[in-house]
C-alpha atoms as a PDB file:
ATOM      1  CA  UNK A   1      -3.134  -6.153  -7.636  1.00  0.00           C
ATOM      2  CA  UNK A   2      -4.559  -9.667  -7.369  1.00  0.00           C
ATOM      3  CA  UNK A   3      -7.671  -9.000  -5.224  1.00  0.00           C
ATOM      4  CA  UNK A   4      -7.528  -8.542  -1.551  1.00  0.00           C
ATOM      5  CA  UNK A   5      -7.367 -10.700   1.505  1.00  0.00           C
ATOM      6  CA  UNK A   6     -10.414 -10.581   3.853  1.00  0.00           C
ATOM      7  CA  UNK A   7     -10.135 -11.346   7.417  1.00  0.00           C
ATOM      8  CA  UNK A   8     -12.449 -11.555  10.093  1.00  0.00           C
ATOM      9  CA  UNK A   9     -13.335 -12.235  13.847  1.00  0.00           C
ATOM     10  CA  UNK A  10     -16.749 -12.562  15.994  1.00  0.00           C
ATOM     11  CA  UNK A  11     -17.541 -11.184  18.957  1.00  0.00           C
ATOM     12  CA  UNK A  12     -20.250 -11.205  21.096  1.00  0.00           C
ATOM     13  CA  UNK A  13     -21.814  -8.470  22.612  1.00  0.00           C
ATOM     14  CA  UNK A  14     -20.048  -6.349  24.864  1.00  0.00           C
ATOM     15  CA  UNK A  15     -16.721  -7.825  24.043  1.00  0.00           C
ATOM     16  CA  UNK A  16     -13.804  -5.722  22.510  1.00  0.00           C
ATOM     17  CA  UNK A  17     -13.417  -6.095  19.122  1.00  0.00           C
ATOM     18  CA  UNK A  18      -9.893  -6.956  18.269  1.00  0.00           C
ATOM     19  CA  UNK A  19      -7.606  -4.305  16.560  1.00  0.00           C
ATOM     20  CA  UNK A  20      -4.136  -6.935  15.520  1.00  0.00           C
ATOM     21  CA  UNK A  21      -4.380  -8.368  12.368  1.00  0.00           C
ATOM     22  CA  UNK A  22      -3.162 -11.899  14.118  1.00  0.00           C
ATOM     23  CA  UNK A  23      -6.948 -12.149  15.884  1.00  0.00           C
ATOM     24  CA  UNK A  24      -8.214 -12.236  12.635  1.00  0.00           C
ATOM     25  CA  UNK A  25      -8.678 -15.242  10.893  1.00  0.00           C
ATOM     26  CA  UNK A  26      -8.778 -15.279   6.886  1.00  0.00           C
ATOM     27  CA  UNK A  27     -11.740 -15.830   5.219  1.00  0.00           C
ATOM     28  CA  UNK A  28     -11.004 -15.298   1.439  1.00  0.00           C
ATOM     29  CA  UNK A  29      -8.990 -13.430  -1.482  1.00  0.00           C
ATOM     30  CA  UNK A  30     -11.716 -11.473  -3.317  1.00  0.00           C
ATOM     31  CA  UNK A  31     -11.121 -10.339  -6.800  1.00  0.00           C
ATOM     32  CA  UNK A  32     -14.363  -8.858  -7.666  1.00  0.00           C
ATOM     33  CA  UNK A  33     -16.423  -5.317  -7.001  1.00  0.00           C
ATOM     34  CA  UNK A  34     -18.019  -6.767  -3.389  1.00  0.00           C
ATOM     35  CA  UNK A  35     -17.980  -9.428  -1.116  1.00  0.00           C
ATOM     36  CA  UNK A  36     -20.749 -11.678   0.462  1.00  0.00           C
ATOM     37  CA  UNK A  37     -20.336 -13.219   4.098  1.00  0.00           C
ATOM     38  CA  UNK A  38     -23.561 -14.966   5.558  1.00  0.00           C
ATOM     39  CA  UNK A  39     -23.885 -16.255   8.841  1.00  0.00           C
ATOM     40  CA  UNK A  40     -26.024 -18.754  10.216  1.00  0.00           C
ATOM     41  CA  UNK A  41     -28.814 -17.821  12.724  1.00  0.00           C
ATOM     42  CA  UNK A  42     -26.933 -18.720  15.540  1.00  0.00           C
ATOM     43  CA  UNK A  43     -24.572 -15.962  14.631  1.00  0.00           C
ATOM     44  CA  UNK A  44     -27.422 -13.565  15.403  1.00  0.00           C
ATOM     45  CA  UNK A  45     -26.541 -10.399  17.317  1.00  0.00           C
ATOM     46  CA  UNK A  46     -22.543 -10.795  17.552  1.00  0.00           C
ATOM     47  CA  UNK A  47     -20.513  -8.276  16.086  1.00  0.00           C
ATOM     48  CA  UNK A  48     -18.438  -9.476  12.612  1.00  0.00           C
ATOM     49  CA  UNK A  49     -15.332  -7.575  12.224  1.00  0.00           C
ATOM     50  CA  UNK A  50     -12.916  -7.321   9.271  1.00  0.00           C
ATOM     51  CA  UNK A  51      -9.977  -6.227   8.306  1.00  0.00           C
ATOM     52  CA  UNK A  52      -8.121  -6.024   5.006  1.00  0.00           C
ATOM     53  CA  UNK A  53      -5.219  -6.267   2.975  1.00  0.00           C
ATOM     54  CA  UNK A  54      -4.332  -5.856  -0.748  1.00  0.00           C
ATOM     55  CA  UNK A  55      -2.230  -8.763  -2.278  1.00  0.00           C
ATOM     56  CA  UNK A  56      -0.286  -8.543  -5.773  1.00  0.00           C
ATOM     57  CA  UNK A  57       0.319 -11.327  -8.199  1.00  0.00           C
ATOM     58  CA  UNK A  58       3.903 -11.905  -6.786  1.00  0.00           C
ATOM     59  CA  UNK A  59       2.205 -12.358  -2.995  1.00  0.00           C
ATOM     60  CA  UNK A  60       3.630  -9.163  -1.408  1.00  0.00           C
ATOM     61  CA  UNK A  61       1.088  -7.522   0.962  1.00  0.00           C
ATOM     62  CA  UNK A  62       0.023  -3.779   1.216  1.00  0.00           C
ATOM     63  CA  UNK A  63      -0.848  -2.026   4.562  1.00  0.00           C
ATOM     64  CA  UNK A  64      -4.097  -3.288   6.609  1.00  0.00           C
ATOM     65  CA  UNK A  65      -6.962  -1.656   6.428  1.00  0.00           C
ATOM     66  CA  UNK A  66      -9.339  -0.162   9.559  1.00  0.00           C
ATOM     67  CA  UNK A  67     -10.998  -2.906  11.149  1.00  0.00           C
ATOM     68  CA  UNK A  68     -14.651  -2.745  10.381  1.00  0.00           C
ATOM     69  CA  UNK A  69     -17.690  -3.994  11.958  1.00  0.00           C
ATOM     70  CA  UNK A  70     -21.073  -4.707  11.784  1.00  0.00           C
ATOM     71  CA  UNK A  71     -23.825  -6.205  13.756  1.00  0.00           C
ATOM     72  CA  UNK A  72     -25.055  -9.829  12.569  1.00  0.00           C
ATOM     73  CA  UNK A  73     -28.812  -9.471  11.974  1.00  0.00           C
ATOM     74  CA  UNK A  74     -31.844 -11.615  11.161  1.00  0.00           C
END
């Protein structure tokens, strides 16, 4: 494996969070231990959502991951 693709999606409160992989919109490959995502102020109190997928050095795709969320705070 290369790293993994990151995808994500914001919603705001009391919307559904997606749960297709096509609502997401890609954010990054990430080779490394963690990831960072920071979100401007405005962001504050929608719900950031990600799902995942591993990626190997000849660009074939494993399965998605959950979608996760969390809350955007201060």
């Amino acid at each position: 494996m290369i790293g993994i693709e990151i995808f994500s999606v914001l919603t705001a409160v009391g919307r559904d969070i997606p749960s297709k992989p096509l609502a997401f919109t890609f954010v990054a490959v990430d080779t490394a231990a963690s990831y960072f995502a920071g979100y401007p102020g405005t962001e504050r109190g929608k719900t950031a959502s990600y799902i995942l997928c591993w990626i190997n050095s000849r660009g074939e795709k494993g399965p998605w991951s959950e979608v996760f969320s969390a809350t955007i705070g201060v």
